[in-house]
Protein backbone atom coordinates (compact mmCIF):
# COMPACT_ATOMS: atom_id res chain seq x y z
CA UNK A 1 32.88 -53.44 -11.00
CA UNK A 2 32.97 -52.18 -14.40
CA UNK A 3 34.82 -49.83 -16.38
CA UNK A 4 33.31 -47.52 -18.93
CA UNK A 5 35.37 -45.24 -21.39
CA UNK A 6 33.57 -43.07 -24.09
CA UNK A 7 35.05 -43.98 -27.88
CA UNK A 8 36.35 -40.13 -28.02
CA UNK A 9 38.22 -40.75 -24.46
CA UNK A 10 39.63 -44.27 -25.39
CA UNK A 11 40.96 -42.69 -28.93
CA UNK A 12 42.47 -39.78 -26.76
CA UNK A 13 44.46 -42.02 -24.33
CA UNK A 14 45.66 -43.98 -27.04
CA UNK A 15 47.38 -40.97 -29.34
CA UNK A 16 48.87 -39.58 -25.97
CA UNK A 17 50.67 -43.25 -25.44
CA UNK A 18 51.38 -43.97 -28.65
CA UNK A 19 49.67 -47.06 -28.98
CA UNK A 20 50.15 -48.89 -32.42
CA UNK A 21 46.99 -49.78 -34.89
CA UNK A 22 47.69 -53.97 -33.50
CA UNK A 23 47.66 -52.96 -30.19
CA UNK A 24 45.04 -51.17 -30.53
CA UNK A 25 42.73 -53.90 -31.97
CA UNK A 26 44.15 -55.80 -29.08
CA UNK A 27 42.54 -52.80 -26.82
CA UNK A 28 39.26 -53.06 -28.57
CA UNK A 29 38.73 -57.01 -28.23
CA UNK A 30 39.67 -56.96 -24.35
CA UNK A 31 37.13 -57.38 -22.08
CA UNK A 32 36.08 -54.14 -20.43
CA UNK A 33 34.79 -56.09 -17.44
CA UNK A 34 36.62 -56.85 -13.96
CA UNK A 35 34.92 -59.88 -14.15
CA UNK A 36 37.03 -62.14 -16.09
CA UNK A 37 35.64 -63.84 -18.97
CA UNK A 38 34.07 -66.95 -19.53
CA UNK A 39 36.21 -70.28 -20.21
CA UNK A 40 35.21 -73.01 -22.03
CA UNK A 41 34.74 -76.09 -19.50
CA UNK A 42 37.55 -78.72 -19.75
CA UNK A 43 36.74 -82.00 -21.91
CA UNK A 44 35.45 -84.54 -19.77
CA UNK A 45 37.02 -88.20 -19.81
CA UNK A 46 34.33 -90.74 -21.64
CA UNK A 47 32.67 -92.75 -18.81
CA UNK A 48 33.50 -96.01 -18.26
CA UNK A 49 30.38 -98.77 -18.49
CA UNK A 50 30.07 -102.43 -17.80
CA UNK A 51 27.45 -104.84 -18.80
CA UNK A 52 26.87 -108.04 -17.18
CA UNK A 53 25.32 -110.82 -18.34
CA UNK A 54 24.12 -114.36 -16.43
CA UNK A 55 21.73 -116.87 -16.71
CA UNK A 56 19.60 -118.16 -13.70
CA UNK A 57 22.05 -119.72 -11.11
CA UNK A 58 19.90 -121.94 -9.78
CA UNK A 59 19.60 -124.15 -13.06
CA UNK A 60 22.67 -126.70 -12.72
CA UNK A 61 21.67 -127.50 -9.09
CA UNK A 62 19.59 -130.74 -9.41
CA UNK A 63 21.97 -132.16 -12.13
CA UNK A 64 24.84 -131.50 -9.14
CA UNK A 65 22.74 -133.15 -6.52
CA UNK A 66 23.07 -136.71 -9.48
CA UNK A 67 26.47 -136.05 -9.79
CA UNK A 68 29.91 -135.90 -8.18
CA UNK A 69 30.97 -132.86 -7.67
CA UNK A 70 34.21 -133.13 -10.07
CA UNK A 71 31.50 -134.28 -12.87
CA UNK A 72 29.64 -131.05 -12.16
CA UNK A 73 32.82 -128.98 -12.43
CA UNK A 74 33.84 -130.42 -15.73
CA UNK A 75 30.46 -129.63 -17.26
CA UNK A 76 31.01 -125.66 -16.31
CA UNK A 77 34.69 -125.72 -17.69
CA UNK A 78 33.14 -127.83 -20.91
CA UNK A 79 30.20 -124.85 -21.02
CA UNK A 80 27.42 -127.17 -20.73
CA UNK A 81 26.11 -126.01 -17.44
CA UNK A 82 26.51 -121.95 -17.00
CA UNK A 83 28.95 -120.20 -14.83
CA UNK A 84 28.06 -118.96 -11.58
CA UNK A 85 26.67 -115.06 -11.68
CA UNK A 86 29.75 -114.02 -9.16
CA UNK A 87 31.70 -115.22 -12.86
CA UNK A 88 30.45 -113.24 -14.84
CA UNK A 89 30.68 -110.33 -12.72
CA UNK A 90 34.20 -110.19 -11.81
CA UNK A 91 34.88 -112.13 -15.36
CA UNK A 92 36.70 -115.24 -13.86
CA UNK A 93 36.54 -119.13 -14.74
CA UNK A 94 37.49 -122.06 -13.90
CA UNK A 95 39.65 -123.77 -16.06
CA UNK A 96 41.16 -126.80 -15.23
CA UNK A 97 40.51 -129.24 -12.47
CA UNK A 98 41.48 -132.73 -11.33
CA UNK A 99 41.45 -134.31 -8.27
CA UNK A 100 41.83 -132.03 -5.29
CA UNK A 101 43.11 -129.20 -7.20
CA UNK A 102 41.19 -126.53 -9.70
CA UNK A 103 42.40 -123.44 -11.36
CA UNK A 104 41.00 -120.24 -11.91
CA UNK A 105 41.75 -117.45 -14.26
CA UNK A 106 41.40 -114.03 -14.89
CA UNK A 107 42.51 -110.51 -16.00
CA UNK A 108 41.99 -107.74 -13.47
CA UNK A 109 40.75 -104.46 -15.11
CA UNK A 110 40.49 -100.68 -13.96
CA UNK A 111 36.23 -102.31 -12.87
CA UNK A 112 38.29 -104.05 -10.23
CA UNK A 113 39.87 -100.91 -8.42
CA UNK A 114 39.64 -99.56 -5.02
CA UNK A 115 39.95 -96.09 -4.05
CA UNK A 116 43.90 -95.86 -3.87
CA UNK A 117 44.65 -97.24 -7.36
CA UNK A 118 44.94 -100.88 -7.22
CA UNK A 119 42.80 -103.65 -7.75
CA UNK A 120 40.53 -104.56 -4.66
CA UNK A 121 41.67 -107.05 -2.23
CA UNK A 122 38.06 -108.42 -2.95
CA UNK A 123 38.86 -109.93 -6.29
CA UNK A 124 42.04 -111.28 -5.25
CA UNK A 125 40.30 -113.48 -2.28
CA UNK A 126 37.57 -114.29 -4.38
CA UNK A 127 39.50 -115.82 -6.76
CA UNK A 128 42.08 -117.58 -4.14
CA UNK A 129 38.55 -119.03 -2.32
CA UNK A 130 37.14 -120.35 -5.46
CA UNK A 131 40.08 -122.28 -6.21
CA UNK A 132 40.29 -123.55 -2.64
CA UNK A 133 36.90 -123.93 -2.61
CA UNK A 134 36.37 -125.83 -6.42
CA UNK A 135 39.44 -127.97 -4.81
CA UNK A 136 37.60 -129.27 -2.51
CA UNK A 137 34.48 -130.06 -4.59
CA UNK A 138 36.22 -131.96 -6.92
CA UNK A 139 36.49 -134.65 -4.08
CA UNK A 140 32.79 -134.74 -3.16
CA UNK A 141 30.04 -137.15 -4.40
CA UNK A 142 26.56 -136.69 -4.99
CA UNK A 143 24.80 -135.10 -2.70
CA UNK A 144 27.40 -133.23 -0.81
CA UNK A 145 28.46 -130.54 -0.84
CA UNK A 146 30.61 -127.79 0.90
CA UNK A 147 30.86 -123.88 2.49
CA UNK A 148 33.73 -121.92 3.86
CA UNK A 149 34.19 -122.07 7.53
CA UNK A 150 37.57 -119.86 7.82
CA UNK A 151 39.92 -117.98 5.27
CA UNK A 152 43.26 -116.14 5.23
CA UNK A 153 44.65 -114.61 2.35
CA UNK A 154 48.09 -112.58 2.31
CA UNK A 155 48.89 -110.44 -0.15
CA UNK A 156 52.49 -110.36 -1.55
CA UNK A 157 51.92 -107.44 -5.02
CA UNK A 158 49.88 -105.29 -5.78
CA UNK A 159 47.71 -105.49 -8.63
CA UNK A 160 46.56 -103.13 -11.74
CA UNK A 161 45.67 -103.75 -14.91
CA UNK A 162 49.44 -103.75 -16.33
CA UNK A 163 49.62 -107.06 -14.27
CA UNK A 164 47.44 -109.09 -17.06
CA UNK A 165 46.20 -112.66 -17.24
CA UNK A 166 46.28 -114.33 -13.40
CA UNK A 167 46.06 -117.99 -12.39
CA UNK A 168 44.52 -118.68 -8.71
CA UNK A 169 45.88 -122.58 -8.06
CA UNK A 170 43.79 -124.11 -5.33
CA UNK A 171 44.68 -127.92 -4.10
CA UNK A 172 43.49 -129.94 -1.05
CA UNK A 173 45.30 -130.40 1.98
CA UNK A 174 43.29 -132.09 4.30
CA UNK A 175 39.69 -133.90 3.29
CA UNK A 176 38.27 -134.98 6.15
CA UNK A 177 34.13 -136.57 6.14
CA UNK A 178 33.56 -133.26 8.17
CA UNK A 179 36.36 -130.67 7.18
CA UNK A 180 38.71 -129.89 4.97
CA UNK A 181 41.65 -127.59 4.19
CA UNK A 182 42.75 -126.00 1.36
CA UNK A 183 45.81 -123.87 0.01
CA UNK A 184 45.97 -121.74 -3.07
CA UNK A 185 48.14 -119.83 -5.18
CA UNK A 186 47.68 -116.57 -7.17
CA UNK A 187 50.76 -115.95 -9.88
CA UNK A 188 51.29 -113.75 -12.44
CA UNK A 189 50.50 -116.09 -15.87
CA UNK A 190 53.14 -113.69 -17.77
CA UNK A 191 56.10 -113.78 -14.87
CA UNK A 192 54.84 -116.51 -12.96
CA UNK A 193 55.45 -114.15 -9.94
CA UNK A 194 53.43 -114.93 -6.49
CA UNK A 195 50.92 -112.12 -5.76
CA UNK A 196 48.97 -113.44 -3.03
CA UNK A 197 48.54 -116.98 -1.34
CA UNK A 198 45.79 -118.14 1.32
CA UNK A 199 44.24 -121.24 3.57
CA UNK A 200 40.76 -121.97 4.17
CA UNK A 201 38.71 -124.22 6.21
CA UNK A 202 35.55 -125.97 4.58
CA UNK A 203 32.71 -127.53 6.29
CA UNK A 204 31.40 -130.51 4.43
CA UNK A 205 27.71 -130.97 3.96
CA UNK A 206 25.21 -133.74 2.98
CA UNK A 207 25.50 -137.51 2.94
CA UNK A 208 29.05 -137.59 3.49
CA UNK A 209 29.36 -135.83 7.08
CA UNK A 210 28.36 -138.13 9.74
């Protein structure tokens, strides 16, 4: 619906009330139509991106069938053999390693969240089964090899990107010639607070499992 008033007829109305000259101008600027009047759109937040980089995954694999798998570790923390793809993606890496144990790092970010506002439970069992996981290659020779059979993570915190820097501290507790188990940590590197810990079974493959 709209409303139409003739200059002469808006003038009139406006002596009888005794309408001052601002309000007036107020009068003339409104919108005449029932229809209210256009907003401006509210500014949109700037849309997140990632970009992911990896080189071909498959590259390190026959130096790792010449080598123990402790020696092939050691080249990825020393950066002479490229990370795994699943590294890059989630932006983890291995750190340190020794016998039977490896550590993992890394800094969850808002890339990492699932619908309710927290970081996925994903990236918190990835990390906990890579450590478990790199534990257990760290004891293999060449030619072996490993895959998870069974894993069980709890989770003790949540996680969001306030939490910062966090260290996932696999170690062996079982290596059998056919299975093994693992255990591993995730803490907080800032409070050293437990977030989540887990087990895992591991199958072990090649020369080694007879």
């Amino acid at each position: 619906m709209t409303i139409e008033l003739t200059p002469q007829d808006f003038l009139a109305h406006a002596d009888a009330l005794s309408i001052t000259e601002e309000e007036l101008v107020d009068e003339l600027t409104w919108p005449y139509s029932a229809e209210a009047a256009p907003t401006a759109p509210e500014p949109r937040e700037p849309e997140r991106s990632l970009t992911v980089t990896w080189e071909d995954p498959l590259v390190g694999l026959p130096l790792r069938r010449r080598m123990s798998g402790r020696e092939y570790l050691d080249r990825i923390v020393r950066g002479q053999i490229p990370p795994p793809p699943i590294a890059k993606l989630l932006e983890i890496d291995v750190v340190e390693i020794g016998d039977g144990r490896a550590t993992f790092e890394g800094t969850p970010g808002e890339q990492h969240y699932n619908p309710i506002g927290v970081v996925h439970g994903g990236y918190v069992t990835t990390l906990l089964d890579s450590a478990m996981g790199c534990a257990v290659e760290t004891l293999q020779s060449a030619g072996t090899g490993y895959t998870t059979l069974e894993l069980k993570v709890n989770f003790t915190r949540p996680l969001t990107v306030d939490t910062g820097r966090v260290l996932a501290e696999g170690v062996v507790v079982h290596a059998g010639s056919r299975v093994a188990t693992a255990e591993a940590r995730l803490i907080s590197a800032r409070t050293g607070k437990l977030l989540a810990h887990g087990t895992s079974t591991l199958l072990i493959l090649g020369d080694s499992a007879h």
